[in-house]
C-alpha atoms as a PDB file:
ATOM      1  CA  UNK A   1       0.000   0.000   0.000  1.00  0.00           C
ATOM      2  CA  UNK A   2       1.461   3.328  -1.173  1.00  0.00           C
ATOM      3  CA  UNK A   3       0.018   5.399   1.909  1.00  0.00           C
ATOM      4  CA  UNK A   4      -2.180   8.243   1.840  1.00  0.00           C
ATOM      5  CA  UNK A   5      -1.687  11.911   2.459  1.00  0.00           C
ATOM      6  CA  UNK A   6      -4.118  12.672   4.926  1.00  0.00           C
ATOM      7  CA  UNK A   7      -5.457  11.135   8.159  1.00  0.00           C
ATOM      8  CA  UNK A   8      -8.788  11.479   7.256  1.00  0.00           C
ATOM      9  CA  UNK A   9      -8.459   9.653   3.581  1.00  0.00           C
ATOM     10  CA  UNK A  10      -6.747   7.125   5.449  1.00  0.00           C
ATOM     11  CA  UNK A  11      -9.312   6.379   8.174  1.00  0.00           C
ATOM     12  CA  UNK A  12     -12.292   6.626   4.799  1.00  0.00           C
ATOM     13  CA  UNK A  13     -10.509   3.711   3.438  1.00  0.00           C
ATOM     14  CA  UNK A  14     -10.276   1.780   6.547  1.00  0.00           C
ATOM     15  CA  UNK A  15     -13.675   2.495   7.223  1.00  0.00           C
ATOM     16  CA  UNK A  16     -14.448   0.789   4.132  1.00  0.00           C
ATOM     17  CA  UNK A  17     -12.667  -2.106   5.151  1.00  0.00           C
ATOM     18  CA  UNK A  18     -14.068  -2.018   8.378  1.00  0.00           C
ATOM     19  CA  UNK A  19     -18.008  -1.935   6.841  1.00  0.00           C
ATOM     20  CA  UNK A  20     -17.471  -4.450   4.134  1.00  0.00           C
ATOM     21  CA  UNK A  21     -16.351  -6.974   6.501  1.00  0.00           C
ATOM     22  CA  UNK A  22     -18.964  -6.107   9.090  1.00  0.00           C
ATOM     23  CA  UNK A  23     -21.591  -6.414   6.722  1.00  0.00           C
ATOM     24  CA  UNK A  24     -19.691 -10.017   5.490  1.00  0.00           C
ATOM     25  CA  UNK A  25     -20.049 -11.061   9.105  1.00  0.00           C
ATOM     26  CA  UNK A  26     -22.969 -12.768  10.519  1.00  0.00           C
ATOM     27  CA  UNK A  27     -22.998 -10.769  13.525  1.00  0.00           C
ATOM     28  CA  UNK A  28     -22.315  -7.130  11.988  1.00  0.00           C
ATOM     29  CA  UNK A  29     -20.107  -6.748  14.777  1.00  0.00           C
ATOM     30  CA  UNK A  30     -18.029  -3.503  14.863  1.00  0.00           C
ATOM     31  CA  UNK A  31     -14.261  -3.835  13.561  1.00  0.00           C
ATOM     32  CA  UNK A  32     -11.510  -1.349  14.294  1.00  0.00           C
ATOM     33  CA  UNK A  33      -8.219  -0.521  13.804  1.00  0.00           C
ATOM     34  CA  UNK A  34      -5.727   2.539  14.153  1.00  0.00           C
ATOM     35  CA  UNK A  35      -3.980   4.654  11.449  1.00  0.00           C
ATOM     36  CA  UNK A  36      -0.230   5.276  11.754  1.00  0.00           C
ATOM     37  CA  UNK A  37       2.405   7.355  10.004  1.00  0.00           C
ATOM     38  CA  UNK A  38       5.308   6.203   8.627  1.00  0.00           C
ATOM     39  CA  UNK A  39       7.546   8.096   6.249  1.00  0.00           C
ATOM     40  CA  UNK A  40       5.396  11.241   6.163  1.00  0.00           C
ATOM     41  CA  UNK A  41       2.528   9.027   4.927  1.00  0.00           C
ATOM     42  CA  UNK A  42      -0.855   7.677   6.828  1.00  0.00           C
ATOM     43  CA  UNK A  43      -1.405   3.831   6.856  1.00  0.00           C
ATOM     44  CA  UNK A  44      -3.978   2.007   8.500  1.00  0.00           C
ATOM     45  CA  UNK A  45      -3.777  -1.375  10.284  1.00  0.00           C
ATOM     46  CA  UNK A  46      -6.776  -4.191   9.440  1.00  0.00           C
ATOM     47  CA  UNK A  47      -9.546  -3.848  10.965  1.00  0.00           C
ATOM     48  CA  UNK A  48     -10.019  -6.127  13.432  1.00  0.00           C
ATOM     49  CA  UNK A  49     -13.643  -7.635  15.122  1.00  0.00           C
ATOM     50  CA  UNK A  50     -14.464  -6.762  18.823  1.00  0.00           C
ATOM     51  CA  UNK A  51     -16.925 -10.231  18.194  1.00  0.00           C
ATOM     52  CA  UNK A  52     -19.815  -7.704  19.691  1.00  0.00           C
ATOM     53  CA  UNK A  53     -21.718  -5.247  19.464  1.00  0.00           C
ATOM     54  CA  UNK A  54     -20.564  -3.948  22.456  1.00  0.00           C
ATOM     55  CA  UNK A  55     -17.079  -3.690  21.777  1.00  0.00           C
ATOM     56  CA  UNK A  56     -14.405  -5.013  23.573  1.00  0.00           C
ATOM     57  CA  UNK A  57     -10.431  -4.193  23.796  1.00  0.00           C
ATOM     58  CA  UNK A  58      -8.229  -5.545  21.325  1.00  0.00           C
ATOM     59  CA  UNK A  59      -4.723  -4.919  20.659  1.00  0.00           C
ATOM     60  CA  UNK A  60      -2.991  -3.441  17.363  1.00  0.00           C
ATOM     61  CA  UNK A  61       0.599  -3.650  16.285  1.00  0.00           C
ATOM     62  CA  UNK A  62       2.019  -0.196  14.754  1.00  0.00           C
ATOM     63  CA  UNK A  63       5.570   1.327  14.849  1.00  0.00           C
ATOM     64  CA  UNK A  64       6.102   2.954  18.000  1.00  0.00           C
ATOM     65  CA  UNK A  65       4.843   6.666  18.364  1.00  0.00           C
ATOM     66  CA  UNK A  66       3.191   6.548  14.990  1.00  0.00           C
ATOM     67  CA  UNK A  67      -0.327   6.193  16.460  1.00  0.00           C
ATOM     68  CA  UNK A  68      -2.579   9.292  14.652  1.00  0.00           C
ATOM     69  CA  UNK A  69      -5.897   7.926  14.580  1.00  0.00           C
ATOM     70  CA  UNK A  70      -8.269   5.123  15.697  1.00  0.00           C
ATOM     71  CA  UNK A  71     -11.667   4.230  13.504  1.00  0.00           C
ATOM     72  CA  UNK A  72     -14.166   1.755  13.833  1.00  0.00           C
ATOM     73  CA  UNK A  73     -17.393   1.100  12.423  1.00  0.00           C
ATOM     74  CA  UNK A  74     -20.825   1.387  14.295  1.00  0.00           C
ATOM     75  CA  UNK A  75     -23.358  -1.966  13.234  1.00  0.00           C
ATOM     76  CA  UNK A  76     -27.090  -0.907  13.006  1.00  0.00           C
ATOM     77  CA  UNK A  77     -28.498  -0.860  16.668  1.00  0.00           C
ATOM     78  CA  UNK A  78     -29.849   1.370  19.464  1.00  0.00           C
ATOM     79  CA  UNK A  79     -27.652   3.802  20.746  1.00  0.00           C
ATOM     80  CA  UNK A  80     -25.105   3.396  17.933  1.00  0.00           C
ATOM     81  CA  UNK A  81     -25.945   6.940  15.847  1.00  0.00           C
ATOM     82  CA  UNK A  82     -23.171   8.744  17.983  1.00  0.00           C
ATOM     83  CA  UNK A  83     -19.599   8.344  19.766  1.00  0.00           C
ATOM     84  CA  UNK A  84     -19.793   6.172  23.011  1.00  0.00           C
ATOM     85  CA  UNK A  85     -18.062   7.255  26.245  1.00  0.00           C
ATOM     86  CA  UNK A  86     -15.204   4.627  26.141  1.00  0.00           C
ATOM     87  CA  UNK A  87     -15.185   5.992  22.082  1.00  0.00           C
ATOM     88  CA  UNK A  88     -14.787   9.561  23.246  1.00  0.00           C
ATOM     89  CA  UNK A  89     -12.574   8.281  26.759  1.00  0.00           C
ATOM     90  CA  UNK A  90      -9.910   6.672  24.708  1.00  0.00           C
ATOM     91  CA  UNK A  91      -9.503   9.595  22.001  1.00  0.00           C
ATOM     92  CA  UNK A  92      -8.889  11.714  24.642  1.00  0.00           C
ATOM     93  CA  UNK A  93      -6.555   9.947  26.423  1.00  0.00           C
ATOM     94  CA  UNK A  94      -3.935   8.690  23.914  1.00  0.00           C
ATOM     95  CA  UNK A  95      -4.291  12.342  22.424  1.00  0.00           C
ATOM     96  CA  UNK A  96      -5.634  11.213  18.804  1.00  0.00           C
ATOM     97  CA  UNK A  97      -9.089  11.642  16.894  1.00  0.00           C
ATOM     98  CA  UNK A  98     -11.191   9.371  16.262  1.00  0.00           C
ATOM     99  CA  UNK A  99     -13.639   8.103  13.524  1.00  0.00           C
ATOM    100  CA  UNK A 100     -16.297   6.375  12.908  1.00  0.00           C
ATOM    101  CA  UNK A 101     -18.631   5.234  10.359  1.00  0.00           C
ATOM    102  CA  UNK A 102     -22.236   4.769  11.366  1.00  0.00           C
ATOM    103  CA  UNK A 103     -25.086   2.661   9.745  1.00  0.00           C
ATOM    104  CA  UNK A 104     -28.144   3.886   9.239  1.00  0.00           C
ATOM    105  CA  UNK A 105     -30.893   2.117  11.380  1.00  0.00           C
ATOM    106  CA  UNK A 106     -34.538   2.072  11.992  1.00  0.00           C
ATOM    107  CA  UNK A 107     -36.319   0.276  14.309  1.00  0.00           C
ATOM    108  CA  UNK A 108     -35.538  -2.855  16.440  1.00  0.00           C
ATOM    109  CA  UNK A 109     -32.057  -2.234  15.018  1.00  0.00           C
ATOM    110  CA  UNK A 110     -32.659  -3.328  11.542  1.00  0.00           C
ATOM    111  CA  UNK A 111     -30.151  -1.454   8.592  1.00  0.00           C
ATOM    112  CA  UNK A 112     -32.309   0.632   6.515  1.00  0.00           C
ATOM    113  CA  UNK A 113     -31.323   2.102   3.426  1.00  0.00           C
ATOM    114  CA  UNK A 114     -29.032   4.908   3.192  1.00  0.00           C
ATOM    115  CA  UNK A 115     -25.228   6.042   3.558  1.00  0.00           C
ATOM    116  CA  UNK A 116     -22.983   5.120   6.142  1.00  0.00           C
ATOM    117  CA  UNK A 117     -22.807   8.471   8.073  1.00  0.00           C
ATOM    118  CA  UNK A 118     -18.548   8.909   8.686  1.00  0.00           C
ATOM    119  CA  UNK A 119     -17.807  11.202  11.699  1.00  0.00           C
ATOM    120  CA  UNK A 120     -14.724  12.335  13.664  1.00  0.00           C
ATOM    121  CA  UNK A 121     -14.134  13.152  17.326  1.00  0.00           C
ATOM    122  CA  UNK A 122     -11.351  15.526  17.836  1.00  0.00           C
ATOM    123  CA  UNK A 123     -10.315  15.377  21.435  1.00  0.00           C
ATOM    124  CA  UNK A 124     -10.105  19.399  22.666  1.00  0.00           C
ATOM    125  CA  UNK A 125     -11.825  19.908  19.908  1.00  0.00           C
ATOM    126  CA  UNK A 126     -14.914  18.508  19.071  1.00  0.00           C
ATOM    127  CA  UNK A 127     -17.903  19.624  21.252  1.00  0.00           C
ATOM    128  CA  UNK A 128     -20.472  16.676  21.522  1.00  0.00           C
ATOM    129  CA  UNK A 129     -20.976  12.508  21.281  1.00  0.00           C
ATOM    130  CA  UNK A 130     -22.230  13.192  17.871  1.00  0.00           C
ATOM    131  CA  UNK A 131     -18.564  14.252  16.889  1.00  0.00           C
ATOM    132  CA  UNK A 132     -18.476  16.435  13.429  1.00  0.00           C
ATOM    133  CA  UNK A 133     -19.145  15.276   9.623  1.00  0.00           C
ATOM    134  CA  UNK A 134     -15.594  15.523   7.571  1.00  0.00           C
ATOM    135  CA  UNK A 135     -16.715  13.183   4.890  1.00  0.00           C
ATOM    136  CA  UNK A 136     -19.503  13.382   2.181  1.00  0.00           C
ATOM    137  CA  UNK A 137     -22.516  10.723   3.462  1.00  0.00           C
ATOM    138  CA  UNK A 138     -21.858   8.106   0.009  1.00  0.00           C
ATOM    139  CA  UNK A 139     -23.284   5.291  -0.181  1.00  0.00           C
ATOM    140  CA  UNK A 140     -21.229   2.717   0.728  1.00  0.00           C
ATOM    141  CA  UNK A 141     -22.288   0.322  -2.098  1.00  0.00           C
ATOM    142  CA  UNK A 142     -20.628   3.132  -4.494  1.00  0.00           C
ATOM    143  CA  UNK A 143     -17.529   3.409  -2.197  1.00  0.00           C
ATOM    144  CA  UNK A 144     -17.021  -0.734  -2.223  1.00  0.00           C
ATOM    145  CA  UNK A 145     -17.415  -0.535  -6.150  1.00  0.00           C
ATOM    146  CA  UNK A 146     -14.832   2.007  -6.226  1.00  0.00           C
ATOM    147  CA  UNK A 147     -12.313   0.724  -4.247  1.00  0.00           C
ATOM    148  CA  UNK A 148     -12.968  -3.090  -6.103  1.00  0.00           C
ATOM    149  CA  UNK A 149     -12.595  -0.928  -9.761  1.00  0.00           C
ATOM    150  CA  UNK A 150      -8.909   0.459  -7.844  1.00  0.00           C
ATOM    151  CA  UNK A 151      -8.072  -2.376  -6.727  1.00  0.00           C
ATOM    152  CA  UNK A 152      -8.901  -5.416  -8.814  1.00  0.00           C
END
């Protein structure tokens, strides 16, 4: 992977990752992962299943004090439209933003149609759980098609 140039186009493409495997998974369970410079450029580590929706810790292998982001995806489910606590807690404590990209859902927790909705918490910066919108709302049907097209 040649890297990208921003944190933010390298947490969109994890994010993809992150959906497309959720979405593969019987469970829909969220997947994370961290993005990490190296060589002036952004990288981002596999996204890994917390096996709930819940969450759960896991534990990521980057090059020492590259850490820049975290991301993880948000399954369809009550209570999942915004940042959790422990979401906003660990931001804030290793000093990095975070984002995430959120499925739409209607009742009893059910996917309805629609874009994923990707967000960011900026820790000192960012005012609510809701965290702020830094990427268009596509569809991420069109965003799997053209990553595959990029990547055959």
């Amino acid at each position: 992977m040649a890297g990208f140039s921003t944190i933010e186009d390298a947490a969109a493409a994890a994010l993809v990752h992150a959906v497309a495997r959720s979405r593969a998974s019987r469970r829909q369970s969220e997947h994370m992962g961290a993005v990490y410079e190296q060589d002036g450029r952004y990288y981002y580590t596999e996204p890994r299943s917390l096996h709930s929706r819940t969450g759960g810790a896991t534990r990521l292998q980057i090059p020492t004090g590259s850490l820049r982001a975290l991301y993880h995806n948000h399954p369809p489910g009550g209570g999942n439209d915004r940042f959790s606590p422990e979401d906003i807690r660990m931001a804030r404590k290793l000093g990095v933003p975070s984002f995430v990209s959120i499925a739409p859902t209607k009742k009893r927790g059910k996917r309805a149609p629609g874009a994923e909705s990707l967000r960011a918490y900026y820790p000192g910066q960012t005012k609510d759980d809701r965290g702020v919108p830094v990427l268009a709302e596509i569809p991420i049907e069109d965003i799997l098609r053209l990553h595959a097209a990029r990547n055959p």
